[in-house]
C-alpha atoms as a PDB file:
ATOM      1  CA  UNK A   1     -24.260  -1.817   3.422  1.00  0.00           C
ATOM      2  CA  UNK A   2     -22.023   1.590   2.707  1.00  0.00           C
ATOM      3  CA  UNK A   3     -18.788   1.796   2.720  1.00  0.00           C
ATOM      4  CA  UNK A   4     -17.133   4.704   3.484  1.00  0.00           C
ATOM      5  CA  UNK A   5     -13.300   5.294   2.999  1.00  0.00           C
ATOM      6  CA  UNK A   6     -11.877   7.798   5.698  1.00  0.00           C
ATOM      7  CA  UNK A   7      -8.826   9.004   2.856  1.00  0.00           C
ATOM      8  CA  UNK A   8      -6.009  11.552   2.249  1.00  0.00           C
ATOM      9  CA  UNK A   9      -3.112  11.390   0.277  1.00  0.00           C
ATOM     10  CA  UNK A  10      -1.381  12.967   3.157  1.00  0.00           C
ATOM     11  CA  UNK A  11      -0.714  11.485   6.395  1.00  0.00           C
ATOM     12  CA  UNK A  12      -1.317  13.434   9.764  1.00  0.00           C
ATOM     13  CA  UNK A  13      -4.393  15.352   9.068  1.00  0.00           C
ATOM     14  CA  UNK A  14      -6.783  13.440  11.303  1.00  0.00           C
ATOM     15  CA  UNK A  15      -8.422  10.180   9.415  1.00  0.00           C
ATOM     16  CA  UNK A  16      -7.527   7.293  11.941  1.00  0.00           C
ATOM     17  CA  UNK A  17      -9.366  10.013  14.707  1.00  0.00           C
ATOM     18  CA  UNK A  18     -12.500  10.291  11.946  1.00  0.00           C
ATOM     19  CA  UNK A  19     -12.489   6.666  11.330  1.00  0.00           C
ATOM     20  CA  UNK A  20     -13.189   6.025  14.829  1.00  0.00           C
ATOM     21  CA  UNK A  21     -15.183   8.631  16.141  1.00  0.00           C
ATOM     22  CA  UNK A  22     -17.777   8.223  12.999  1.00  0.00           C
ATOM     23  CA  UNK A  23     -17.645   4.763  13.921  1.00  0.00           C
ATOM     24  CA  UNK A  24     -18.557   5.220  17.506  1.00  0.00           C
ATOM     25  CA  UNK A  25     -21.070   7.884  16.404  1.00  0.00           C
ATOM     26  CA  UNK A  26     -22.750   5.354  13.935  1.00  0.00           C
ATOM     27  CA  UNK A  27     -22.869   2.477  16.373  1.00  0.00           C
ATOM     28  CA  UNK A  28     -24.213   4.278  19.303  1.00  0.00           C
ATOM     29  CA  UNK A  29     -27.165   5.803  16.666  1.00  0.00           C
ATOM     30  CA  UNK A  30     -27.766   1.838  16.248  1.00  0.00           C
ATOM     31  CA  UNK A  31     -26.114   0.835  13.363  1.00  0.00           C
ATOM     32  CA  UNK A  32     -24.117  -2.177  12.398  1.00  0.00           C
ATOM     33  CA  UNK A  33     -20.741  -0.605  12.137  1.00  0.00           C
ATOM     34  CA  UNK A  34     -17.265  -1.817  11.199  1.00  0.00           C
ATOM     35  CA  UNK A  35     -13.532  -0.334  11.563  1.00  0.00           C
ATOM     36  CA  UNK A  36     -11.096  -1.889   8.794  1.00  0.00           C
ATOM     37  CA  UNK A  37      -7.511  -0.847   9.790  1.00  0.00           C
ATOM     38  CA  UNK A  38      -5.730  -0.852   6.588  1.00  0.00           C
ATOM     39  CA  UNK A  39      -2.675   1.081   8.094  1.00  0.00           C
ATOM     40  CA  UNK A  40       0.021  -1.406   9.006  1.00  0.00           C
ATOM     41  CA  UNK A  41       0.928   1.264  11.409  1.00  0.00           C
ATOM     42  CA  UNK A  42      -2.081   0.316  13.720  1.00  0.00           C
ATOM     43  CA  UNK A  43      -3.797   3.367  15.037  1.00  0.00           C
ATOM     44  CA  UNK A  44      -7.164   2.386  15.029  1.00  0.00           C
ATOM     45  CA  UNK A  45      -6.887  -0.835  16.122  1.00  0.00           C
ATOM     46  CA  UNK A  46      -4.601   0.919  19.240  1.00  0.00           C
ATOM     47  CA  UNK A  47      -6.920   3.170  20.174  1.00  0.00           C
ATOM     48  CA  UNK A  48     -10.005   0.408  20.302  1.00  0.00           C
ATOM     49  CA  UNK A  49      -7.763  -1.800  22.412  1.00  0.00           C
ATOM     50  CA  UNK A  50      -7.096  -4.220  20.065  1.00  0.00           C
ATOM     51  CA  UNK A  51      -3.717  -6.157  19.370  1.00  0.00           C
ATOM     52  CA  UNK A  52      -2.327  -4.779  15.519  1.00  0.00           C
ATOM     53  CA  UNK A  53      -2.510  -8.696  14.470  1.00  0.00           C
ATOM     54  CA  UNK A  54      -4.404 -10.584  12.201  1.00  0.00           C
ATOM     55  CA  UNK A  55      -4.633 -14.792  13.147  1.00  0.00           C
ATOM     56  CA  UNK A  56      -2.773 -16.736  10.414  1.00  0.00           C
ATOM     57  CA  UNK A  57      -1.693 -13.057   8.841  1.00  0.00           C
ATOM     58  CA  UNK A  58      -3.065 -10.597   7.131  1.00  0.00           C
ATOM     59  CA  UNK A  59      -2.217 -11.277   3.579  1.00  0.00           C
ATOM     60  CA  UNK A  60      -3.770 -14.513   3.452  1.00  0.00           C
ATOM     61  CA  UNK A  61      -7.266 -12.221   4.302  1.00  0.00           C
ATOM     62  CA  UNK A  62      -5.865 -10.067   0.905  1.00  0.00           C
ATOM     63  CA  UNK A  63      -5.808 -12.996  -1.000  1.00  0.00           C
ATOM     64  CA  UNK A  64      -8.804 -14.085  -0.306  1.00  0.00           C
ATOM     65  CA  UNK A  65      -7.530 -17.511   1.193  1.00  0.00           C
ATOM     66  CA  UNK A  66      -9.350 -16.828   4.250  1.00  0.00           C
ATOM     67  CA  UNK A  67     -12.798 -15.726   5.463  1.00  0.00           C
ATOM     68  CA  UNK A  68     -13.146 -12.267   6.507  1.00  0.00           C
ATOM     69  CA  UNK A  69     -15.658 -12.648   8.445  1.00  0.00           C
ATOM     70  CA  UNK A  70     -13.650 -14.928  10.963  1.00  0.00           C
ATOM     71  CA  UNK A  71     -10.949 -11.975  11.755  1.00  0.00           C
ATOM     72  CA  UNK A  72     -13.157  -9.297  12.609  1.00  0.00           C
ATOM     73  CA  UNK A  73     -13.459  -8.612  16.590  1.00  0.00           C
ATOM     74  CA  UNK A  74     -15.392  -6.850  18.639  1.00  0.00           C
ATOM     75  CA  UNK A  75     -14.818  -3.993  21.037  1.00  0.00           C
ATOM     76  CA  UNK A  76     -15.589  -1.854  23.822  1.00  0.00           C
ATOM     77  CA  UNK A  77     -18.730  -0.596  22.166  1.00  0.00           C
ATOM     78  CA  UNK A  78     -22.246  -2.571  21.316  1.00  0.00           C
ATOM     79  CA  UNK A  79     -22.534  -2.609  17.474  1.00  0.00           C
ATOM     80  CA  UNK A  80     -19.028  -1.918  16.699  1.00  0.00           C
ATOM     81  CA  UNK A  81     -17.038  -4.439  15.326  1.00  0.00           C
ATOM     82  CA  UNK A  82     -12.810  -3.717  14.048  1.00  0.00           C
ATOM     83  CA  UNK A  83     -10.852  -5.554  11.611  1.00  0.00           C
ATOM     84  CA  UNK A  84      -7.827  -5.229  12.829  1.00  0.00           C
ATOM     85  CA  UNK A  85      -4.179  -3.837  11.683  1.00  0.00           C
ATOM     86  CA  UNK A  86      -1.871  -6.154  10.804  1.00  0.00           C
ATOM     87  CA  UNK A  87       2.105  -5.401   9.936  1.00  0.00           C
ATOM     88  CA  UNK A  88       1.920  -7.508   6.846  1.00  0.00           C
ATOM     89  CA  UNK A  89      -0.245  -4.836   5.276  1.00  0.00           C
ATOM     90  CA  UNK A  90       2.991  -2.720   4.574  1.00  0.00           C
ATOM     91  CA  UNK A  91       2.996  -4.940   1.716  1.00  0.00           C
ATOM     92  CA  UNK A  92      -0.491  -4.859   0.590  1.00  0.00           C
ATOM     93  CA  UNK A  93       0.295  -3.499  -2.575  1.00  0.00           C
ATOM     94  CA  UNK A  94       2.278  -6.387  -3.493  1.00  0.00           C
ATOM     95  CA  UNK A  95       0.150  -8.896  -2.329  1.00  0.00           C
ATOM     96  CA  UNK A  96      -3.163  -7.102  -4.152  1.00  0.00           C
ATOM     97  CA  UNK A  97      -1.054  -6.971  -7.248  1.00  0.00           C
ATOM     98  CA  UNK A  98      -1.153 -11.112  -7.804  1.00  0.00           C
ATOM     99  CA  UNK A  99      -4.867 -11.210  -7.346  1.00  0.00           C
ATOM    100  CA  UNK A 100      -7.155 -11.507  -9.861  1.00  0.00           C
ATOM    101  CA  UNK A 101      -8.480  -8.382 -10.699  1.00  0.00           C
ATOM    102  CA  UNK A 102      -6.077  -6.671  -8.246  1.00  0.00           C
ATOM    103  CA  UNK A 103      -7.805  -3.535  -8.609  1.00  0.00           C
ATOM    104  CA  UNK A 104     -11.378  -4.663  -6.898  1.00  0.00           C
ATOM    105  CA  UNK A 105      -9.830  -7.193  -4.580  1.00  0.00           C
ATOM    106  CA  UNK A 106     -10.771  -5.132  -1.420  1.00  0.00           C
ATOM    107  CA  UNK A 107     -14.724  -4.684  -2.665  1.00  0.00           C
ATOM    108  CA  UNK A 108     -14.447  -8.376  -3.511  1.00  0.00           C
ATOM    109  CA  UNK A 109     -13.774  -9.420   0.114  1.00  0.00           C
ATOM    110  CA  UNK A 110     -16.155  -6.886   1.764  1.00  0.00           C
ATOM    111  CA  UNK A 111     -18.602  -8.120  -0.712  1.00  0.00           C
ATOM    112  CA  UNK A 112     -19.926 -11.142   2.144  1.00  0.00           C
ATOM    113  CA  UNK A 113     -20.473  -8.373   4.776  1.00  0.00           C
ATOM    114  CA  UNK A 114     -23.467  -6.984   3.134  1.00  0.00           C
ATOM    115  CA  UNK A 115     -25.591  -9.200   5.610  1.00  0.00           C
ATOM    116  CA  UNK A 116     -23.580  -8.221   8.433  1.00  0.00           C
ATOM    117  CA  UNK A 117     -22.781  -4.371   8.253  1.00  0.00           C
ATOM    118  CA  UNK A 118     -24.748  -1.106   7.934  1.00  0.00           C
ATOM    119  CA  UNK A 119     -21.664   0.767   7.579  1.00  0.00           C
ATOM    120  CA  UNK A 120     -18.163   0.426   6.843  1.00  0.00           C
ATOM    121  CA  UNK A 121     -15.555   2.721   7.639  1.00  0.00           C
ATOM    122  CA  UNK A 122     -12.043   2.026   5.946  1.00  0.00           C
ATOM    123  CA  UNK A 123      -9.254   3.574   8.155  1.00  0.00           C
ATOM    124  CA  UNK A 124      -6.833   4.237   4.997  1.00  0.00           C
ATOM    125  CA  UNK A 125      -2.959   4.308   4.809  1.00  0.00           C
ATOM    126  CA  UNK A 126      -1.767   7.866   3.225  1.00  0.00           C
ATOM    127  CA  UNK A 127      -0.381   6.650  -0.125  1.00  0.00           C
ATOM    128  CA  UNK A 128      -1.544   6.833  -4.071  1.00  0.00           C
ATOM    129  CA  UNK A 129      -1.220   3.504  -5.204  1.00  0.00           C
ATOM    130  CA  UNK A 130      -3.295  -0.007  -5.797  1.00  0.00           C
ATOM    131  CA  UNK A 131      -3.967   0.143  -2.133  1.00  0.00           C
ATOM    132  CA  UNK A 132      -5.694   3.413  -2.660  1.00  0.00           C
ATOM    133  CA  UNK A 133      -7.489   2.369  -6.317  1.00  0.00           C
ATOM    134  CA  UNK A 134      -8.587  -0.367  -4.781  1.00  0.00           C
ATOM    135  CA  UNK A 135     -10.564   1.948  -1.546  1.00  0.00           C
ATOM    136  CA  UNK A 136     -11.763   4.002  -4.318  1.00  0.00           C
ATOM    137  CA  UNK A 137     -13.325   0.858  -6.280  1.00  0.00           C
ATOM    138  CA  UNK A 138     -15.118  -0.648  -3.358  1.00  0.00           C
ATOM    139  CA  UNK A 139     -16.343   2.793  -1.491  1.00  0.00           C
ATOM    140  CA  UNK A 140     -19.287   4.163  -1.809  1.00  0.00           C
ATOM    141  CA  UNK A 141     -18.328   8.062  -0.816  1.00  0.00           C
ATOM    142  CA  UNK A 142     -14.678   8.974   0.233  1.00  0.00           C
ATOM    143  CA  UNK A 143     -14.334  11.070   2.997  1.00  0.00           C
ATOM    144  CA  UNK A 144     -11.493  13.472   2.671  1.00  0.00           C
ATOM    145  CA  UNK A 145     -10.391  15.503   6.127  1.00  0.00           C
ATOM    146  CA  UNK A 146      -8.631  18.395   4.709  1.00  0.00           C
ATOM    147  CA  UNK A 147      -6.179  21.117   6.698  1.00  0.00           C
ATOM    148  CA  UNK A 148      -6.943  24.590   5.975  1.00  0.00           C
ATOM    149  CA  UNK A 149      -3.306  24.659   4.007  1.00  0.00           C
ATOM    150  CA  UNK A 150      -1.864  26.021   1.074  1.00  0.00           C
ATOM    151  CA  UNK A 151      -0.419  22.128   0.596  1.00  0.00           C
ATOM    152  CA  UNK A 152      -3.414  20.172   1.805  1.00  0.00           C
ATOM    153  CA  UNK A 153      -5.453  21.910  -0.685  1.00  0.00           C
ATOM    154  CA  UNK A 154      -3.139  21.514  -3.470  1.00  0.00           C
ATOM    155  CA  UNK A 155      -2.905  17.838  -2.110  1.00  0.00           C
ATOM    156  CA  UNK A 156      -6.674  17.711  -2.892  1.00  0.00           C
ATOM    157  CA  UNK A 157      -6.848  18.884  -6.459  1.00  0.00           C
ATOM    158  CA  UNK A 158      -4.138  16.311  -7.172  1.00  0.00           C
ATOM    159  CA  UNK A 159      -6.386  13.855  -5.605  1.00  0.00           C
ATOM    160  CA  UNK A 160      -9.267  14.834  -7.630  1.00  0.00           C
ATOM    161  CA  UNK A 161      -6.915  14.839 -10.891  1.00  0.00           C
ATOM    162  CA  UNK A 162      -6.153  11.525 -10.049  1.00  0.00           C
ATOM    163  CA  UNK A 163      -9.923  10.289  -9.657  1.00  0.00           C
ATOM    164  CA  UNK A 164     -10.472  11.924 -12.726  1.00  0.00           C
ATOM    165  CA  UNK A 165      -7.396  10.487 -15.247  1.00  0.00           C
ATOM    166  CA  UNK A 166      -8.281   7.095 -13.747  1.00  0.00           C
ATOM    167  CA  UNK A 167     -12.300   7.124 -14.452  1.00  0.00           C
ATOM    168  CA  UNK A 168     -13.386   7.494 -10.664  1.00  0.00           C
ATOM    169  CA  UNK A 169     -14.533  10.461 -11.490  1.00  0.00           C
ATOM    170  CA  UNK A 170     -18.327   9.631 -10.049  1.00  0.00           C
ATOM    171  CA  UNK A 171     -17.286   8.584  -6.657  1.00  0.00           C
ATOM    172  CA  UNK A 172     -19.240  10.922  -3.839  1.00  0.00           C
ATOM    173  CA  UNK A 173     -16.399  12.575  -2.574  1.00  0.00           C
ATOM    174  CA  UNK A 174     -16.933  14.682   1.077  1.00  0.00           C
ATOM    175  CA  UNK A 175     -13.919  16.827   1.774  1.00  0.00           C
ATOM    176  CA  UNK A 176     -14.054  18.388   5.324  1.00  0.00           C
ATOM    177  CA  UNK A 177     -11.726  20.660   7.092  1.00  0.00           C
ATOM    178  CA  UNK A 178      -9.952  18.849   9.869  1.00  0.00           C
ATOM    179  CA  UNK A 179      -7.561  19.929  12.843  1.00  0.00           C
ATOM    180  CA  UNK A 180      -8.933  23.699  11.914  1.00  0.00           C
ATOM    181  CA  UNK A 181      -7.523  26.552  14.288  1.00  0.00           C
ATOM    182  CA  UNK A 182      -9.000  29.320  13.982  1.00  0.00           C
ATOM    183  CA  UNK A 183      -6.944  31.584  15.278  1.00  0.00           C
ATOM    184  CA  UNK A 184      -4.309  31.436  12.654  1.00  0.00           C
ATOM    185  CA  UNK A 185      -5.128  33.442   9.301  1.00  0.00           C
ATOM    186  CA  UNK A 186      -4.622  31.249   6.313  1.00  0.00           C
ATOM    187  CA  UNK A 187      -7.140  28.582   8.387  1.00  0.00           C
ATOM    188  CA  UNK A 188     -10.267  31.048   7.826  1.00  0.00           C
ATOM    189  CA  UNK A 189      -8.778  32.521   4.733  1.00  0.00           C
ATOM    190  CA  UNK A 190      -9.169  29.050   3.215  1.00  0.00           C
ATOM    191  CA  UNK A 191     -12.199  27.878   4.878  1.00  0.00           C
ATOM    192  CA  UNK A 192     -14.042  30.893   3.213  1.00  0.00           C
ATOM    193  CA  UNK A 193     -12.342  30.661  -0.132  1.00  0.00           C
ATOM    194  CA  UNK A 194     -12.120  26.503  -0.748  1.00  0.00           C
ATOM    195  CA  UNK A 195     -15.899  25.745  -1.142  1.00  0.00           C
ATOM    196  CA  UNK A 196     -16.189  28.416  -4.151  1.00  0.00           C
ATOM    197  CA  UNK A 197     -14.220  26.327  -6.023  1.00  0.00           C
ATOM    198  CA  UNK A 198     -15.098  23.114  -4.649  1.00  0.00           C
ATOM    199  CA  UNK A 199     -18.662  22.921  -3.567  1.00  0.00           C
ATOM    200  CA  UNK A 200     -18.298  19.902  -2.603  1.00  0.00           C
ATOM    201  CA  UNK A 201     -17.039  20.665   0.449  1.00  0.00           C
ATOM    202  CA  UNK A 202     -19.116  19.560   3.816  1.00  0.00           C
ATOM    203  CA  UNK A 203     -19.965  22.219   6.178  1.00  0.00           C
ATOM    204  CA  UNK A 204     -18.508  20.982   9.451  1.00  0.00           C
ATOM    205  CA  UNK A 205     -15.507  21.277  10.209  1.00  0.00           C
ATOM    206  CA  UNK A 206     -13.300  20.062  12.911  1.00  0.00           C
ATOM    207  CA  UNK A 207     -10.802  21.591  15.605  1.00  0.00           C
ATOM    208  CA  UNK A 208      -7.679  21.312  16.497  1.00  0.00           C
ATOM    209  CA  UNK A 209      -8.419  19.768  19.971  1.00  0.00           C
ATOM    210  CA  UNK A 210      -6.478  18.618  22.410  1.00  0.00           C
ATOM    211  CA  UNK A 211      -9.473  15.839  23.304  1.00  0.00           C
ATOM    212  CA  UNK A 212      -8.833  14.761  19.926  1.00  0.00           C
ATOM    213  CA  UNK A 213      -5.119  14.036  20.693  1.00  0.00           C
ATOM    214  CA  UNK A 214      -5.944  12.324  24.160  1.00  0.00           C
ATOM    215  CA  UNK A 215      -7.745   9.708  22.299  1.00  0.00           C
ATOM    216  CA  UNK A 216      -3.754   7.926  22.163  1.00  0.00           C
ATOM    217  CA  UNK A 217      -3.916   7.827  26.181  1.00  0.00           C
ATOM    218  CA  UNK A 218      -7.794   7.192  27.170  1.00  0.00           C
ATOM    219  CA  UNK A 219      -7.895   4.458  24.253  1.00  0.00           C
ATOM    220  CA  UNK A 220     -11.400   5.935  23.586  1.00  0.00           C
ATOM    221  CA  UNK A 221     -13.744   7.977  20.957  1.00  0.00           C
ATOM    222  CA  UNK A 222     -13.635  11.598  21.893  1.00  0.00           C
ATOM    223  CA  UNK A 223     -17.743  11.212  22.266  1.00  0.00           C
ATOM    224  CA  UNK A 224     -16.776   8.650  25.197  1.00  0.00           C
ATOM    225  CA  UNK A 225     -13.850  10.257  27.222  1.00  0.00           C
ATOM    226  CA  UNK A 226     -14.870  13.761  26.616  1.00  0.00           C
ATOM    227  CA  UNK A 227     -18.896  13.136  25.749  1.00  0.00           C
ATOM    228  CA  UNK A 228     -19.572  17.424  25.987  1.00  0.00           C
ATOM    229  CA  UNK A 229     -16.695  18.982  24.014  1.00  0.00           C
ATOM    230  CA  UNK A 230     -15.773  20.587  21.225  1.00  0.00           C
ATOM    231  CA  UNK A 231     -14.550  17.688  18.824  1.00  0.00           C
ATOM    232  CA  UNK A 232     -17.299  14.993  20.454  1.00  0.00           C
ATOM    233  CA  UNK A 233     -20.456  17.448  19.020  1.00  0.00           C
ATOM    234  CA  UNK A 234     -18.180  18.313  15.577  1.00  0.00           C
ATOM    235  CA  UNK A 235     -17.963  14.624  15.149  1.00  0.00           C
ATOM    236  CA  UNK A 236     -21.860  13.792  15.573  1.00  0.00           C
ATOM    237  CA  UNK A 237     -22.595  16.980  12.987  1.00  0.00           C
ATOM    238  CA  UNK A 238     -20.175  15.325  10.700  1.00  0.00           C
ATOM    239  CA  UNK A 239     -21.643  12.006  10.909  1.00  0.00           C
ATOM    240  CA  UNK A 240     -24.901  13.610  10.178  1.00  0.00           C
ATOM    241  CA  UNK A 241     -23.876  15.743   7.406  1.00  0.00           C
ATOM    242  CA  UNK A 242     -22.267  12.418   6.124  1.00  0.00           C
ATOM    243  CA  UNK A 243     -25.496  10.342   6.096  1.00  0.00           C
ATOM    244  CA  UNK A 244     -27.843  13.277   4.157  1.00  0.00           C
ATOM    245  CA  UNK A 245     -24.697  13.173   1.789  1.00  0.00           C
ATOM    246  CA  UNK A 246     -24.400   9.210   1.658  1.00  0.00           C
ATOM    247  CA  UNK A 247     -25.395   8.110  -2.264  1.00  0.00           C
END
C-alpha cells in the first residue's frame, strides 16, 4: 500500500480535481484505489456522488472508536473505493489533538488497509496544522499542484521550510504545476525558472481547462466525461510520472 497526499497550503489550486482524477486513473490501470475526503467542505465526495456524511460521525473514525474499514463506500467506478467527507472534520484538529500520539493518528488508522488498498490518495484540507503533520507522517510522497505564481511559489518554499524545521525533511515530495495558462507571461516565466531551483519538480503539468471545472456538473473524472482532452491525457502522464517517482 502507498499513500499519497494530494496537498497545498493554499486552497483553490486544483487538489480535490487531482485527487480524483489520479484516482480514476489508478483504478481503471487495475489498482486497488481509495479517495479519503479529509475536507469537511466535501468536494470529492460531491463529485463521486456520494453524500458528505460519515455513519455514527466522523470523529469517532479520528479517534479510532470505530473501524475504518466499515465507512468506506464504493462508487461509480470498479476498484475505486471513497471515504467520505464528513462536516465534523472542521474540527479534526481538535479531535486528533486528544489522541494518543496525535501526530500519527491518521497513519495509525490507515494502518489496517494495507490488505485492502494499492493506493491511497488523501484529498487534503488547505491548512498548516496537526491535520497537515499528521498527512505528512502517514504519506508516503506528497503531491503538491502548484500555480505558476509569484505567491504559490513562495507558498511552496514555506512549505518546504516547514517540512524541514519539523524533521520531514525526507518525505518524496512531487510539486507539479496545476491550472497552467499559457498564454499569460509570468505562467511560462515560472515554469522555466522553478525547476532550477527546485528539481524536484515533475514534468507534467496541467491546464487551466474548462473540462476540469465541469467535473462540479457531470459528477465525473475528466478521463470519463471528456475521455480525449486536454486535462484527461495530462492527468494519465501525471499518474505515470507519479508511479516512476513513487519511493
Amino acid at each position: 500500500m502507498r499513500i499519497i497526499g494530494v496537498y497545498n497550503i493554499k486552497g483553490g489550486v486544483g487538489k480535490t480535481a487531482t485527487a480524483v482524477n489520479l484516482a480514476y486513473v489508478s483504478a481503471a490501470a487495475g489498482f486497488r484505489t481509495l479517495v479519503w475526503d479529509l475536507d469537511p467542505q466535501g468536494a470529492a465526495t460531491y463529485y463521486f456522488r456520494v453524500k458528505p456524511r460519515v455513519k455514527g460521525g466522523g470523529e469517532r473514525i479520528l479517534r479510532g472508536q470505530r473501524e475504518i474499514d466499515r465507512v468506506i463506500k464504493g462508487t461509480d467506478f470498479e476498484r475505486l473505493d471513497l471515504l467520505p467527507a464528513d462536516f465534523s472534520y472542521r474540527n479534526m484538529d481538535l479531535v486528533l489533538g486528544e489522541t494518543k500520539k496525535p501526530a500519527k493518528q491518521l497513519l495509525r488508522l490507515l494502518h489496517p488497509l494495507a490488505e485492502e488498498f494499492d493506493y491511497i490518495y488523501l484529498d487534503c484540507p488547505p491548512s498548516i496544522s496537526l491535520v497537515s503533520e499528521n498527512i505528512f507522517r502517514a504519506a508516503d510522497a506528497l503531491l503538491i499542484p502548484t500555480i505558476p505564481t509569484t505567491l504559490s511559489v513562495r507558498t511552496y518554499q514555506q512549505l518546504l521550510q516547514f517540512l524541514d524545521g519539523h524533521g520531514l525533511a525526507k518525505i518524496s515530495r512531487m510539486p507539479f504545476f496545476s491550472m497552467v495558462d499559457r498564454r499569460k507571461r509570468m505562467h511560462s516565466q515560472i515554469i522555466a525558472e522553478m525547476p532550477r531551483h527546485h528539481p524536484e519538480m515533475l514534468s507534467t503539468s496541467l491546464p487551466y481547462a474548462s473540462d476540469v471545472e465541469k467535473m462540479g456538473t457531470h459528477r465525473q473524472p475528466v478521463g470519463v466525461s471528456s475521455p480525449t482532452c486536454l486535462a484527461a491525457r495530462a492527468y494519465q502522464s501525471l499518474w505515470a510520472e507519479v508511479m516512476e517517482r513513487l519511493p
